[in-house]
PDB file of N, CA and C in Angstrom:
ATOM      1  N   UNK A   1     167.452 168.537  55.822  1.00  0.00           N
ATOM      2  CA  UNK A   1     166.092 168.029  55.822  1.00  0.00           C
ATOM      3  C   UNK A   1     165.372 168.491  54.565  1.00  0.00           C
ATOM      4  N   UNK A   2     164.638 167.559  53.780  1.00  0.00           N
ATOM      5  CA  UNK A   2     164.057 167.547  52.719  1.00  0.00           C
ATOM      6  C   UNK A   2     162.489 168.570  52.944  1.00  0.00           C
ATOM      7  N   UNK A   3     162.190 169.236  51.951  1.00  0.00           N
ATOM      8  CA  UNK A   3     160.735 169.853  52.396  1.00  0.00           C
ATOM      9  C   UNK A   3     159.833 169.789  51.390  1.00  0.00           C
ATOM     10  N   UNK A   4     158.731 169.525  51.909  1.00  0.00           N
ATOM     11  CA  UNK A   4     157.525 168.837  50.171  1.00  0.00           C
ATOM     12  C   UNK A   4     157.001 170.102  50.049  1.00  0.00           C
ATOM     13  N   UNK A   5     157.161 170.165  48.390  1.00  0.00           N
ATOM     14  CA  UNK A   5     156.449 171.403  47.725  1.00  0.00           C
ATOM     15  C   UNK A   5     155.349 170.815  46.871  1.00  0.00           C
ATOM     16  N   UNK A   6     154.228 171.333  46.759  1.00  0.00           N
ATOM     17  CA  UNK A   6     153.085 170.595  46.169  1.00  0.00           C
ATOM     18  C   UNK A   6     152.861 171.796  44.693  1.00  0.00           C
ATOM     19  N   UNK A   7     152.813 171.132  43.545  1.00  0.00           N
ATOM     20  CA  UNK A   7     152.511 172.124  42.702  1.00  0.00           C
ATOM     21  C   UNK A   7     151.179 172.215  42.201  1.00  0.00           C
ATOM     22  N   UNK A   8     150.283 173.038  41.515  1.00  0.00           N
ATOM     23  CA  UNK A   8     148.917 173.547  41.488  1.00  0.00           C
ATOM     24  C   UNK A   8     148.489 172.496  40.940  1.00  0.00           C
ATOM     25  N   UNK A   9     149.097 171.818  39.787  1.00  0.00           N
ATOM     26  CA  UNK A   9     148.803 170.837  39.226  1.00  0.00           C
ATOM     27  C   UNK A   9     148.179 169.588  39.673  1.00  0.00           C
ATOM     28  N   UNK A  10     149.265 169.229  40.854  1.00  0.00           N
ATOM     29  CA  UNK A  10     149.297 168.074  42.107  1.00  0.00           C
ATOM     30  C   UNK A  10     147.933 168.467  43.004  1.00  0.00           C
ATOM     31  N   UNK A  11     147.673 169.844  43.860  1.00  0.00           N
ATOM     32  CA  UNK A  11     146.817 170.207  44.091  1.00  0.00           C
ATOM     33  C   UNK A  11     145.529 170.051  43.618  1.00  0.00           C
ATOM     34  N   UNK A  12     145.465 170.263  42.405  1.00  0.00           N
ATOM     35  CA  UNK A  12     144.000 169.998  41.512  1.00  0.00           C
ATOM     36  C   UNK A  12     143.803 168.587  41.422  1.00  0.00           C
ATOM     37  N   UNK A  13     144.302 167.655  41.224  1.00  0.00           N
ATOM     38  CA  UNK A  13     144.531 166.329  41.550  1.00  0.00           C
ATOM     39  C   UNK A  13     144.120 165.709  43.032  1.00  0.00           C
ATOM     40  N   UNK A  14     144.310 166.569  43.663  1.00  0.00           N
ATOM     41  CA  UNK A  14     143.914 165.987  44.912  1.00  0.00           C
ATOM     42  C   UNK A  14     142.624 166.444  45.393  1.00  0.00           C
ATOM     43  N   UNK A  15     142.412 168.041  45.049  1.00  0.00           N
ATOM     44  CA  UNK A  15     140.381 168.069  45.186  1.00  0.00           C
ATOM     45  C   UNK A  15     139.737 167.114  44.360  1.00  0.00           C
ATOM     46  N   UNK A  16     140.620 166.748  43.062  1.00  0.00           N
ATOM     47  CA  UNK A  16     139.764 165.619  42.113  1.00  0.00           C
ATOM     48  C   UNK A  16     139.332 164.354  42.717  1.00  0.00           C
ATOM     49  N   UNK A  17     140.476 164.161  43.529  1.00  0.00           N
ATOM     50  CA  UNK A  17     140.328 162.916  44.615  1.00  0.00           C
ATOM     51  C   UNK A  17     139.349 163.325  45.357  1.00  0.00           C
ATOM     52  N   UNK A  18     139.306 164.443  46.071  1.00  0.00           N
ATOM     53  CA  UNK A  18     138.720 164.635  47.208  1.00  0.00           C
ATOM     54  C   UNK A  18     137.073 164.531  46.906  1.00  0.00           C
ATOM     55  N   UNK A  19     136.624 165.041  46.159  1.00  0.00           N
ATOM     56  CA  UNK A  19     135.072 165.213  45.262  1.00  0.00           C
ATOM     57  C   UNK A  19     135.391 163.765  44.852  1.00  0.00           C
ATOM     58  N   UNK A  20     136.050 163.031  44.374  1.00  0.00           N
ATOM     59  CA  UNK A  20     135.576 161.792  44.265  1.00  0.00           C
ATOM     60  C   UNK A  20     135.341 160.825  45.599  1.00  0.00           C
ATOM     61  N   UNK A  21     135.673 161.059  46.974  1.00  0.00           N
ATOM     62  CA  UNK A  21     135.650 160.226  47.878  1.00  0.00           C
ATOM     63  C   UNK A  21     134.423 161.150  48.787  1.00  0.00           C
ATOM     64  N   UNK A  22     134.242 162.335  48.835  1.00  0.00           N
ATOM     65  CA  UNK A  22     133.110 162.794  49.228  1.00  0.00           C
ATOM     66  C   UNK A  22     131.649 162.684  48.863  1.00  0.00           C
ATOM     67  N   UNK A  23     131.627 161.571  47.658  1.00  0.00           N
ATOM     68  CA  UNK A  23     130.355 160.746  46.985  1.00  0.00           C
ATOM     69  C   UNK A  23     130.170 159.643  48.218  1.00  0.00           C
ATOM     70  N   UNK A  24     131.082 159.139  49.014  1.00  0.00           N
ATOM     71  CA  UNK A  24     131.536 158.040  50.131  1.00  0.00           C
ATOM     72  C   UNK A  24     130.693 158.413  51.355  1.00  0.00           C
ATOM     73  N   UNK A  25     131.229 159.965  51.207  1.00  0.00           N
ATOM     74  CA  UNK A  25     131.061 160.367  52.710  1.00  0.00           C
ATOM     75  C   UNK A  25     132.661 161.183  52.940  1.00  0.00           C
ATOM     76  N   UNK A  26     131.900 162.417  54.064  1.00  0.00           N
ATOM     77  CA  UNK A  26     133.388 163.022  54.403  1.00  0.00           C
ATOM     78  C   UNK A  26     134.451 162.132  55.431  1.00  0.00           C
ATOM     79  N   UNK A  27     133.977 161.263  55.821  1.00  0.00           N
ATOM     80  CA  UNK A  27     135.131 160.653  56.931  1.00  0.00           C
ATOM     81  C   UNK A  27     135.865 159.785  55.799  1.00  0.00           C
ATOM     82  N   UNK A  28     135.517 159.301  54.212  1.00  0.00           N
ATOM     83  CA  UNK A  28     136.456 159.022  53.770  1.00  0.00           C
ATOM     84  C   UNK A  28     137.118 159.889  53.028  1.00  0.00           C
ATOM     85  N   UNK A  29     137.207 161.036  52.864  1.00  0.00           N
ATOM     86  CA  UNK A  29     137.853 162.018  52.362  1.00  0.00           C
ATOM     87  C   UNK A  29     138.459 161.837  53.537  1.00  0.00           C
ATOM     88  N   UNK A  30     138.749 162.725  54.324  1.00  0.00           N
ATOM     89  CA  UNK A  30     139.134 162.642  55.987  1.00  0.00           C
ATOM     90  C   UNK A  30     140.819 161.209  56.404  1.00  0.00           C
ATOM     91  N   UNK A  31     139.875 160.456  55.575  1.00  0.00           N
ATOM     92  CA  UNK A  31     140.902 159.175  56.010  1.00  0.00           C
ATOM     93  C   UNK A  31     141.720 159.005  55.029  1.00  0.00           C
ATOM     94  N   UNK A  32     141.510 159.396  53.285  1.00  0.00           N
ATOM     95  CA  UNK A  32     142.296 159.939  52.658  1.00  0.00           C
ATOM     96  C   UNK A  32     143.707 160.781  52.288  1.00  0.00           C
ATOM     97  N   UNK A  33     142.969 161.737  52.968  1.00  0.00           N
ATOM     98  CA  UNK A  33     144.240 162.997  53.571  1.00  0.00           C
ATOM     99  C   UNK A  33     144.769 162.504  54.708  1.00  0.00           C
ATOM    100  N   UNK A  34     144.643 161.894  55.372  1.00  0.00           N
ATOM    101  CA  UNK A  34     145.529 161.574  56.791  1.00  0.00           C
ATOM    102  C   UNK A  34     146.521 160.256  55.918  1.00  0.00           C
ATOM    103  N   UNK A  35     146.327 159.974  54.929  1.00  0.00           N
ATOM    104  CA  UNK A  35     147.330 158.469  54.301  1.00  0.00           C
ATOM    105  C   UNK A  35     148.323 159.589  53.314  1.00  0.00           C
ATOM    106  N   UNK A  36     147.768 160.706  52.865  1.00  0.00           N
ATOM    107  CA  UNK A  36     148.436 161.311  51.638  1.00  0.00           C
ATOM    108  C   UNK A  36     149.254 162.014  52.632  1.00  0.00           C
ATOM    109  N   UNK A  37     148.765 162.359  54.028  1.00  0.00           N
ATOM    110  CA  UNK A  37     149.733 163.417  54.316  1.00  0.00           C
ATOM    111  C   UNK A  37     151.027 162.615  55.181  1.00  0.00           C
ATOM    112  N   UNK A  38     150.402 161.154  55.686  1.00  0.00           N
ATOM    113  CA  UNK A  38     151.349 160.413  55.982  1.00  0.00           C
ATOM    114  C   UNK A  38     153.011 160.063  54.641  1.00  0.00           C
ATOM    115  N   UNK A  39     152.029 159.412  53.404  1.00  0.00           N
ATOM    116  CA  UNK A  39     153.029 159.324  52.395  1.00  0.00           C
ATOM    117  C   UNK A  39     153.731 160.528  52.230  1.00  0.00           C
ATOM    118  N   UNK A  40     153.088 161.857  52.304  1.00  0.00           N
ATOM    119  CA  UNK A  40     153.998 163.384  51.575  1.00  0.00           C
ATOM    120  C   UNK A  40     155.019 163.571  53.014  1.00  0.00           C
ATOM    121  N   UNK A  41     154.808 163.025  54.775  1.00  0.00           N
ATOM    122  CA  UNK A  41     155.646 163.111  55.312  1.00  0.00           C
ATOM    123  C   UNK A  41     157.047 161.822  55.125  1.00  0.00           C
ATOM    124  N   UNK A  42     156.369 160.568  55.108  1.00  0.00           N
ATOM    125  CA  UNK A  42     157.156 159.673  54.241  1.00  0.00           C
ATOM    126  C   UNK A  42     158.245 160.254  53.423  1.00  0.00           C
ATOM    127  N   UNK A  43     157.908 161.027  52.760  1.00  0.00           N
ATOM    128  CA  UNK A  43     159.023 161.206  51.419  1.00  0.00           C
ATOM    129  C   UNK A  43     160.261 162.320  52.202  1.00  0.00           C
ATOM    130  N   UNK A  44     159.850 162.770  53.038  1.00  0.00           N
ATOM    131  CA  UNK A  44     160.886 163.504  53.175  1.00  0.00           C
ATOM    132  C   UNK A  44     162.015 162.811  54.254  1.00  0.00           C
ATOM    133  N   UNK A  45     161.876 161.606  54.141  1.00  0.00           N
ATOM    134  CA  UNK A  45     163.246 160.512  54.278  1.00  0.00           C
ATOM    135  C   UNK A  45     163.296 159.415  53.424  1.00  0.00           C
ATOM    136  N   UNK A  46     162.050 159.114  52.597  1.00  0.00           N
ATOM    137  CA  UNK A  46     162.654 158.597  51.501  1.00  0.00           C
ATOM    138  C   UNK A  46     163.015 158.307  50.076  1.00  0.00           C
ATOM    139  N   UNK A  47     162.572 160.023  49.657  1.00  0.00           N
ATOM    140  CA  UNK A  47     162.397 160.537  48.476  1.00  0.00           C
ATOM    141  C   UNK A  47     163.613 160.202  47.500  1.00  0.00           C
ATOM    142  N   UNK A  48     163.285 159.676  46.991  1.00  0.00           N
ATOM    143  CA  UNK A  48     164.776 159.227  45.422  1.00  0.00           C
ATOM    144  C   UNK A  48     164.466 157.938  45.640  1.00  0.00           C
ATOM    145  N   UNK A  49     164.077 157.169  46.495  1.00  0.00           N
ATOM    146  CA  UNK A  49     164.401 155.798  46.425  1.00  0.00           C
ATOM    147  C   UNK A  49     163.000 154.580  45.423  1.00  0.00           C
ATOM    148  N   UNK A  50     162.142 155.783  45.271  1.00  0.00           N
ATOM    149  CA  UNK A  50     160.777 155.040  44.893  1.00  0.00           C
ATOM    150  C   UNK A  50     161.500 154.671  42.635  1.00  0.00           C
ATOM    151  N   UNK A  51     160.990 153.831  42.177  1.00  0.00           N
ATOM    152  CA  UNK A  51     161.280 153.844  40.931  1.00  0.00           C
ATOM    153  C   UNK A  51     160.590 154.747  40.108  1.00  0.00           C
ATOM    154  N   UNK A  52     161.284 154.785  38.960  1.00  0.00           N
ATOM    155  CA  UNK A  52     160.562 156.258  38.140  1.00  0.00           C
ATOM    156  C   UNK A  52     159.628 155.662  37.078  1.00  0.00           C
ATOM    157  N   UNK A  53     158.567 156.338  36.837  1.00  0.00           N
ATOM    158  CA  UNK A  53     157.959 156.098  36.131  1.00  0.00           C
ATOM    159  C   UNK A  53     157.049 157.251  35.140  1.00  0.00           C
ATOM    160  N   UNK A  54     157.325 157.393  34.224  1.00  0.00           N
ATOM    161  CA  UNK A  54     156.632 158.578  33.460  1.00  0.00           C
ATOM    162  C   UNK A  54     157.555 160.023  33.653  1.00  0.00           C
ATOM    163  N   UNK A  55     158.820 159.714  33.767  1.00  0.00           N
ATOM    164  CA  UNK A  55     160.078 160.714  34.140  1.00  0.00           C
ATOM    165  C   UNK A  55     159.886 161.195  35.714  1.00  0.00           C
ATOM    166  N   UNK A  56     158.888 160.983  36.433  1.00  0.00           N
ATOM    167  CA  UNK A  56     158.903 161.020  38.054  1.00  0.00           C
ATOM    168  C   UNK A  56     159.025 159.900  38.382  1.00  0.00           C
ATOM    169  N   UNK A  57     159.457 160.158  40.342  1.00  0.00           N
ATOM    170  CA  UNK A  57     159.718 158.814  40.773  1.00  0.00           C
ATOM    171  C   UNK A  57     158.326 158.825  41.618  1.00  0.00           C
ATOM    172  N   UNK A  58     157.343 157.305  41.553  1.00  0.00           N
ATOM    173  CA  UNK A  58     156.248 157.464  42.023  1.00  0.00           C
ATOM    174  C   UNK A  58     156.088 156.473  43.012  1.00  0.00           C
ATOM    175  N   UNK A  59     155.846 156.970  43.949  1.00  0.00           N
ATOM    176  CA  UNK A  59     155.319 156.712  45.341  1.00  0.00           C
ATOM    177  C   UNK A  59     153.402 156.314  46.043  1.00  0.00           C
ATOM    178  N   UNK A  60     153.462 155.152  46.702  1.00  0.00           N
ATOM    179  CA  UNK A  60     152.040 154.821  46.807  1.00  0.00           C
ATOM    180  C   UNK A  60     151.568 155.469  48.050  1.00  0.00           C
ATOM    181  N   UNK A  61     150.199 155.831  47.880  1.00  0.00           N
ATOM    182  CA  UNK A  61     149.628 156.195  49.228  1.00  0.00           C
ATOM    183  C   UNK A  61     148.673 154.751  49.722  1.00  0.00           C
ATOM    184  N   UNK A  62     149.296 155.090  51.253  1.00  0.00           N
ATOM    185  CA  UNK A  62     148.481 153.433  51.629  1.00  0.00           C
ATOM    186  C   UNK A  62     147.410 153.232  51.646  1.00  0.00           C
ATOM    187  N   UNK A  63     146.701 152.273  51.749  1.00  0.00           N
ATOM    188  CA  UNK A  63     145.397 151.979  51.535  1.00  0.00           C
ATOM    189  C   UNK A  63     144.459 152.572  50.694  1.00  0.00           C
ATOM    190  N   UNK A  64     144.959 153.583  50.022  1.00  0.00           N
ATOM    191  CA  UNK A  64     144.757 153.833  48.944  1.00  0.00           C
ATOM    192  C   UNK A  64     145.170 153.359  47.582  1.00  0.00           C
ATOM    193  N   UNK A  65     144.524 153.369  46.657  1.00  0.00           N
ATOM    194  CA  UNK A  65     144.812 153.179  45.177  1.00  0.00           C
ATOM    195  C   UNK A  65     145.130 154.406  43.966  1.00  0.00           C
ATOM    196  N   UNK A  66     145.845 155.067  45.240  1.00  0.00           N
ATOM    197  CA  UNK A  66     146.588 156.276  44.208  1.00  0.00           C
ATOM    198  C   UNK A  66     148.327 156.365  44.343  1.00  0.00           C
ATOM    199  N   UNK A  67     149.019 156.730  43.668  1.00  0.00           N
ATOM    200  CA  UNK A  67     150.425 157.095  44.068  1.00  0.00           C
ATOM    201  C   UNK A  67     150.891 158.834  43.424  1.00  0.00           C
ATOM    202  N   UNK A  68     151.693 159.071  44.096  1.00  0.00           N
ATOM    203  CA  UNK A  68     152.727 160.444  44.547  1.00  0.00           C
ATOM    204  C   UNK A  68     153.649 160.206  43.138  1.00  0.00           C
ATOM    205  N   UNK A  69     153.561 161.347  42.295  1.00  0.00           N
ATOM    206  CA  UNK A  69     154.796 161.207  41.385  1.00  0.00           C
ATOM    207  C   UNK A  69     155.265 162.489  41.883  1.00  0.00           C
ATOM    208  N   UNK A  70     156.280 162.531  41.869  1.00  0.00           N
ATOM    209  CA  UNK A  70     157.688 163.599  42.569  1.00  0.00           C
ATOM    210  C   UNK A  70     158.944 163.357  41.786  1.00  0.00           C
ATOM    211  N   UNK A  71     159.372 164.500  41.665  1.00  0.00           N
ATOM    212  CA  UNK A  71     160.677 164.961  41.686  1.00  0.00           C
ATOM    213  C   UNK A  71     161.661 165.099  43.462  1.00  0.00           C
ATOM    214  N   UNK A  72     163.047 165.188  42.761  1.00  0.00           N
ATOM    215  CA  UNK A  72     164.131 165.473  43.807  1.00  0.00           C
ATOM    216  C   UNK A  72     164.856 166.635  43.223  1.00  0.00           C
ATOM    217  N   UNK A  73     164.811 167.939  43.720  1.00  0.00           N
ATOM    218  CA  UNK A  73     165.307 169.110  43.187  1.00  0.00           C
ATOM    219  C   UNK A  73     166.284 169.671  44.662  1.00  0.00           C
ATOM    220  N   UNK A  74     167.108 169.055  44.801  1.00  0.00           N
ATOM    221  CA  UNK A  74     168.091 169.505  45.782  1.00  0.00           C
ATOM    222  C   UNK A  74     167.149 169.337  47.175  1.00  0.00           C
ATOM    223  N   UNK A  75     167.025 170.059  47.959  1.00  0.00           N
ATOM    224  CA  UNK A  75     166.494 169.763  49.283  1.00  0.00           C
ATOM    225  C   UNK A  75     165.020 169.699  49.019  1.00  0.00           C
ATOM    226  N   UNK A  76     164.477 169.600  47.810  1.00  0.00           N
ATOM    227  CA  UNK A  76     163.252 169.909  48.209  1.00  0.00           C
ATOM    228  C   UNK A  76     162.942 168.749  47.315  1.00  0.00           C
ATOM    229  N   UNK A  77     161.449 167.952  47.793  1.00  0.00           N
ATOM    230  CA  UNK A  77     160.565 167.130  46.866  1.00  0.00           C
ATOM    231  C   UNK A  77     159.512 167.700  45.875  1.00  0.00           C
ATOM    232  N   UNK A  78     159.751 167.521  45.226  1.00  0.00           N
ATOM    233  CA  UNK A  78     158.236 168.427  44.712  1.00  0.00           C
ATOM    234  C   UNK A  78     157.732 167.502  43.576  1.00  0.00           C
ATOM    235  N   UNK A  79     156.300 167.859  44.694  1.00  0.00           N
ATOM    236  CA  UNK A  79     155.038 166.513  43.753  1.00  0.00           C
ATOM    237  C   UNK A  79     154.667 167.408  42.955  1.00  0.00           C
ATOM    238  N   UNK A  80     154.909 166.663  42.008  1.00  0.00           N
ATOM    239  CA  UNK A  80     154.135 166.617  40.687  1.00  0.00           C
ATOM    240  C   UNK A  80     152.773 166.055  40.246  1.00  0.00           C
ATOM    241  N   UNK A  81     152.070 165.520  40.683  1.00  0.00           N
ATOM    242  CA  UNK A  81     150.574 164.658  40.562  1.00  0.00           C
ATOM    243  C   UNK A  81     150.382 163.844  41.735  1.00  0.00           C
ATOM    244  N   UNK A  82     149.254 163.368  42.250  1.00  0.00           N
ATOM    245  CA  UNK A  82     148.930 162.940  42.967  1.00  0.00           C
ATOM    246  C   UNK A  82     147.700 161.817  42.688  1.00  0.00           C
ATOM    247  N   UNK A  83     147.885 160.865  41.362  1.00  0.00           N
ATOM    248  CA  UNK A  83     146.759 160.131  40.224  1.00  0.00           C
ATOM    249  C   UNK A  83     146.051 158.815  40.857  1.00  0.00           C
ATOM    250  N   UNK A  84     145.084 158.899  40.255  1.00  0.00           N
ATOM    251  CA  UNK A  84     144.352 157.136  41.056  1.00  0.00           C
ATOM    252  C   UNK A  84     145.201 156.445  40.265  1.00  0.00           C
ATOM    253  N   UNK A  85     145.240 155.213  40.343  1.00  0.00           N
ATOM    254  CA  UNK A  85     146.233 153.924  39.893  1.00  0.00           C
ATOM    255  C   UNK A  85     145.258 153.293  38.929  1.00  0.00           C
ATOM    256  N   UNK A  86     144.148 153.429  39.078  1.00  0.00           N
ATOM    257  CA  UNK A  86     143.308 153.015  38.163  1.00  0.00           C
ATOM    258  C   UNK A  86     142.792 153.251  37.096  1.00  0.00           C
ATOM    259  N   UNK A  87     143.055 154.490  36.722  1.00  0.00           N
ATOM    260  CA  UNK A  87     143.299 155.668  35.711  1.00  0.00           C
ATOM    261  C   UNK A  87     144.240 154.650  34.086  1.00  0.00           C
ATOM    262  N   UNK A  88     144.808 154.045  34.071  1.00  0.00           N
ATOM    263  CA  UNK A  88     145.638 153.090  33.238  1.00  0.00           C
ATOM    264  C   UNK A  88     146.757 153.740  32.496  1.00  0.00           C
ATOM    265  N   UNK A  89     147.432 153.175  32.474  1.00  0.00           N
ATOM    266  CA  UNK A  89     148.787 154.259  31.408  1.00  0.00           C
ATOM    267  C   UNK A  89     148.652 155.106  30.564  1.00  0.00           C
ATOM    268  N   UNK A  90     147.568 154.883  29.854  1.00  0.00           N
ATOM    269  CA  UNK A  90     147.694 156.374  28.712  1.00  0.00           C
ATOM    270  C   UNK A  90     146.941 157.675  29.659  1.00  0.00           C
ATOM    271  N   UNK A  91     146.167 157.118  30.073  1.00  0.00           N
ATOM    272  CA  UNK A  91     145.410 158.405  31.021  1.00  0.00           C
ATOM    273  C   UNK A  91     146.843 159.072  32.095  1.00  0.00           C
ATOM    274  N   UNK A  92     147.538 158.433  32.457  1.00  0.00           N
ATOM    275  CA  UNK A  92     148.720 159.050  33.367  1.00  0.00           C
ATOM    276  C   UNK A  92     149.746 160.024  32.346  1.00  0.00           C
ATOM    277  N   UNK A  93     150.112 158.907  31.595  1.00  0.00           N
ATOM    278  CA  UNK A  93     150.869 159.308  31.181  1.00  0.00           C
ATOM    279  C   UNK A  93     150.261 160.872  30.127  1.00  0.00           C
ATOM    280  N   UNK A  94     149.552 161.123  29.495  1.00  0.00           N
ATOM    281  CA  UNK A  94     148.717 162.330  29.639  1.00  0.00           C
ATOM    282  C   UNK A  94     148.593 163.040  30.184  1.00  0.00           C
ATOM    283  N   UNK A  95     148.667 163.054  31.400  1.00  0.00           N
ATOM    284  CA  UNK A  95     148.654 163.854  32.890  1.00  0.00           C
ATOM    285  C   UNK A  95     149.842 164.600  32.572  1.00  0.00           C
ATOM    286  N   UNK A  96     151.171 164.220  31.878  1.00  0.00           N
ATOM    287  CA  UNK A  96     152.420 164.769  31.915  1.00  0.00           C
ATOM    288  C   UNK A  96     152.893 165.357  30.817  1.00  0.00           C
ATOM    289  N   UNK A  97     151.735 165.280  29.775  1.00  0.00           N
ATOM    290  CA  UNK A  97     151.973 166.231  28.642  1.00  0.00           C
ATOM    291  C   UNK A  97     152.299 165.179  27.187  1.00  0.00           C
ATOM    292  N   UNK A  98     152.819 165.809  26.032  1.00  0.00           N
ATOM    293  CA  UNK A  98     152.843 164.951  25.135  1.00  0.00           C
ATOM    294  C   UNK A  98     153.942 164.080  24.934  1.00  0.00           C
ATOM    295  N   UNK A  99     155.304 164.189  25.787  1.00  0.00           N
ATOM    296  CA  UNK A  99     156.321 163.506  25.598  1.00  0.00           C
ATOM    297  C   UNK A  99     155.686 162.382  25.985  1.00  0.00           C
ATOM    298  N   UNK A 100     155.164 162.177  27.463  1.00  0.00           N
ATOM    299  CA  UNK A 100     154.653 160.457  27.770  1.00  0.00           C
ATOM    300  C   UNK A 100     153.069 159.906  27.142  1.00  0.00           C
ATOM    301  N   UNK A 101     152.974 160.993  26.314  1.00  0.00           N
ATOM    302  CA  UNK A 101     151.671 160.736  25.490  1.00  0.00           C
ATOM    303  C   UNK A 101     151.851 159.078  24.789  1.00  0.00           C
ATOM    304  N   UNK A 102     153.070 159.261  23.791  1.00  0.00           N
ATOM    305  CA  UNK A 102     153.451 158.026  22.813  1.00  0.00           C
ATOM    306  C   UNK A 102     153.488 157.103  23.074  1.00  0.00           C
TER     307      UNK A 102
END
């Protein structure tokens, strides 16, 4: 059995989310985390299978307009970011340092 490791990075990403949906109101923060924690249980049956993008393989959260970039490191998943989709390619790819800068 696969087990999701969240890194600080991914973490900070997701209060970023969170302060952005608490402008809404807390029940959509609330309804937020219940889709992210659905997708982060998701992955741990179907982690490898999402396509890669930006050297992770990235995964959508539902009804949301963000996706899960992750790694597969032997039994374990480990997210790497957690980005709005709306953000556009250079802003992501930034997120991952200067190799996906170019």
């Amino acid at each position: 059995m696969k087990r999701i490791r969240i890194t600080a990075l991914a973490e900070f990403d997701l209060a970023e989310a969170q302060d952005f949906y608490a402008q809404a109101g807390l029940w959509v923060v609330d309804h937020f985390l219940e889709y992210v924690d659905k997708a982060f249980s998701g992955l741990v049956i179907t982690a490898g299978i999402h396509p890669v993008r930006f050297g992770h393989h990235r995964a959508s959260v539902p009804h949301f307009p963000f996706s899960i970039y992750y790694d597969v490191e032997g039994e374990d998943v480990v997210v790497k970011a957690v980005l709005d989709d709306r953000f556009g390619p250079a802003r992501i790819a930034a997120h991952f340092g200067p190799r996906w800068s170019e």
